[in-house]
Protein backbone atom coordinates (compact mmCIF):
# COMPACT_ATOMS: atom_id res chain seq x y z
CA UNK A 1 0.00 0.00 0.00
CA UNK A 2 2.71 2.30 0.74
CA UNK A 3 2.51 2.38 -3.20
CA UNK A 4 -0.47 3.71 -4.11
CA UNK A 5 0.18 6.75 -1.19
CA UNK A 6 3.31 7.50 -3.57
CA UNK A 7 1.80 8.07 -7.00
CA UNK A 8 -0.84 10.65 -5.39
CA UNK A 9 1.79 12.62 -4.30
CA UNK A 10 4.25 12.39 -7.24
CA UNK A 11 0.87 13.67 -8.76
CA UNK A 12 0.16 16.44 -6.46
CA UNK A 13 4.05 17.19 -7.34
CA UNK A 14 3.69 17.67 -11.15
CA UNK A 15 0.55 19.36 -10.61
CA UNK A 16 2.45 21.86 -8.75
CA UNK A 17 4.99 21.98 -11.17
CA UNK A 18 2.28 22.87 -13.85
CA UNK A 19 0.85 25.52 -11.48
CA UNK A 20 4.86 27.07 -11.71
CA UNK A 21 4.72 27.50 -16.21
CA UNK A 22 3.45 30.48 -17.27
CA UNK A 23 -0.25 30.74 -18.54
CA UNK A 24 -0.15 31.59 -22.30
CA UNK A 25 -2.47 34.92 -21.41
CA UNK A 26 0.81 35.31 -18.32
CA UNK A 27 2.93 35.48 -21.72
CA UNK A 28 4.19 38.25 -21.95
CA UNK A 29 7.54 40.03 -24.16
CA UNK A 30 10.12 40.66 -21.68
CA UNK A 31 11.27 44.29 -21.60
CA UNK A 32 15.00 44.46 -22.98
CA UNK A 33 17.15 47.43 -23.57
CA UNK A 34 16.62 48.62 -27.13
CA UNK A 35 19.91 48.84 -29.08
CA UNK A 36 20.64 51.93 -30.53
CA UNK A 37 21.67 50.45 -33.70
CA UNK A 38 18.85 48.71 -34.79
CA UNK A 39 15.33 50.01 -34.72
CA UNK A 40 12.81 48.11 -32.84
CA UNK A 41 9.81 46.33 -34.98
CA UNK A 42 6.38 47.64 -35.50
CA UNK A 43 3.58 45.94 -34.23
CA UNK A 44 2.29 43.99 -37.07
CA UNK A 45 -1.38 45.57 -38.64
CA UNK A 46 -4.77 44.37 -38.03
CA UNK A 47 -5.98 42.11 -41.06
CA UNK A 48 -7.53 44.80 -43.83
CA UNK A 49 -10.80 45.12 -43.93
CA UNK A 50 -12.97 43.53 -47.29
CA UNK A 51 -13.81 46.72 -49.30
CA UNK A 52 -16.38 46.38 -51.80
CA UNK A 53 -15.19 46.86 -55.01
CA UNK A 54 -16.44 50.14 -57.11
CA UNK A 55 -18.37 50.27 -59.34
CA UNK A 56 -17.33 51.42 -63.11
CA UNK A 57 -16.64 54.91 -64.17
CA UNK A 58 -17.78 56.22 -66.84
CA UNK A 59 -15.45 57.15 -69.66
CA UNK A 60 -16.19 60.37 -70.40
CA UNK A 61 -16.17 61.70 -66.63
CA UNK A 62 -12.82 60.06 -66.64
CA UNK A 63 -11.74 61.86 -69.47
CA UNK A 64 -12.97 65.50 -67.98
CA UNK A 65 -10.91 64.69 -65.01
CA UNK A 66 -7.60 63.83 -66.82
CA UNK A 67 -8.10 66.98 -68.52
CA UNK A 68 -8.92 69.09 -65.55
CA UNK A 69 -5.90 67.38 -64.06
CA UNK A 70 -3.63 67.94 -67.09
CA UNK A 71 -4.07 71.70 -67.27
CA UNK A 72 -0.74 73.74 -66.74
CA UNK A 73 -1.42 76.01 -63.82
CA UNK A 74 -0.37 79.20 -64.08
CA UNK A 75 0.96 81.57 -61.57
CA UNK A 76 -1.40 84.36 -61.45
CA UNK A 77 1.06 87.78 -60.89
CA UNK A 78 -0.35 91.12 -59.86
CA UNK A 79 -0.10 93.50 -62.63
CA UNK A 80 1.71 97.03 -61.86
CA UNK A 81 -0.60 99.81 -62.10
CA UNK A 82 -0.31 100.99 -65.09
CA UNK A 83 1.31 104.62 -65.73
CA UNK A 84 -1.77 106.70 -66.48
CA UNK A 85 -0.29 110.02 -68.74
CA UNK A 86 -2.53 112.66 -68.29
CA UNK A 87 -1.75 115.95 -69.93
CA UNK A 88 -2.13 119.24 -69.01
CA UNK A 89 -3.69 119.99 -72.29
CA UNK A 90 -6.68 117.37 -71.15
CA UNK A 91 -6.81 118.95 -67.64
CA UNK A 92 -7.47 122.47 -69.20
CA UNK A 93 -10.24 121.66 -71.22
CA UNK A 94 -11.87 119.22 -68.99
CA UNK A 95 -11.57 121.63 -66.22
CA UNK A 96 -13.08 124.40 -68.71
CA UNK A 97 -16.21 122.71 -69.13
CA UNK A 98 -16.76 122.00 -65.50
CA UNK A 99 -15.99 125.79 -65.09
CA UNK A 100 -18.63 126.73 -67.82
CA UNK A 101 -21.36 124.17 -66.31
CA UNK A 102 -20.82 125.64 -63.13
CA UNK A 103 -21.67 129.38 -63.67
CA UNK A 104 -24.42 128.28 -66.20
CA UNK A 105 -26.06 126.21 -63.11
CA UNK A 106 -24.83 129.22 -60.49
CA UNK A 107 -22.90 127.51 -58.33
CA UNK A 108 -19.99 128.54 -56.72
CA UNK A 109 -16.27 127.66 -57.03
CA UNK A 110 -12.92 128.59 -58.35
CA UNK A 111 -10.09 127.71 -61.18
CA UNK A 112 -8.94 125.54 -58.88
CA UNK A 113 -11.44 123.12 -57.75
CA UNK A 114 -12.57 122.80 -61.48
CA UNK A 115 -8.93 122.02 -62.24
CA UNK A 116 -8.89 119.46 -59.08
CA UNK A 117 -12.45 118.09 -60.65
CA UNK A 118 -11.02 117.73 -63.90
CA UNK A 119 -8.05 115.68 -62.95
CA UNK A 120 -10.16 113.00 -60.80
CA UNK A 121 -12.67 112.48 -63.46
CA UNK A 122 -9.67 111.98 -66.51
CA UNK A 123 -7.83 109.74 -63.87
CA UNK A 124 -10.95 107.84 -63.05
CA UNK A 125 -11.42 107.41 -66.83
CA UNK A 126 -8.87 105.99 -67.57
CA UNK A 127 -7.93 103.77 -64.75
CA UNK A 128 -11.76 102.09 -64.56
CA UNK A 129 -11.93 98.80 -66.18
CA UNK A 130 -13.40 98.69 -69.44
């Protein structure tokens, strides 16, 4: 009998021993120092997802987006202002006939407002867009 009292225990022994290994959830990567020379690995991805697949294009949307695509762009500079040449000649008799349809309609001013007048509505002229 002394036997049978054995095996129990050698059994109670290995199932102590079992208790001791590590649990594959208890698994775990040991933390070592990195080396500096090599990097360390990325974790690898989660499987990619099933996308459906698309449907057809048409052909002729295609082709409006390859040419929308193959336009040159072009850098858009500011233009200068233009040098607007105003003459004193064109001041004169601008600023005349402001003169003459002020006294006709009475109302008062001098030589020099009309001349003033005159070059603001030439400049204006000639700088609006057309």
């Amino acid at each position: 009998m002394p036997k049978k009292k054995s095996e129990p225990e050698k059994v109670s022994k290995s199932k102590s021993a079992k208790e001791k290994l590590p649990t594959p959830a208890a698994k775990a990567p040991a933390k070592t120092a990195k080396s500096p020379g090599k990097p360390a690995k990325a974790a690898k991805p989660a499987a990619e997802p099933v996308l459906p697949e698309p449907e057809p294009a048409d052909p002729a949307k295609l082709r409006s987006l390859v040419k929308e695509v193959r336009k040159p762009t072009r850098k858009v500079t500011p233009k200068a202002p233009e040098m607007v040449v105003i003459t004193v000649e064109e001041i004169s008799l601008r600023a005349y006939y402001i003169a003459e349809d002020r006294r006709r309609k009475g109302i008062p001013g001098d030589e020099h407002s009309d001349w003033v007048e005159a070059e603001r509505q030439i400049h204006r002229e000639k700088t609006s867009p057309k």
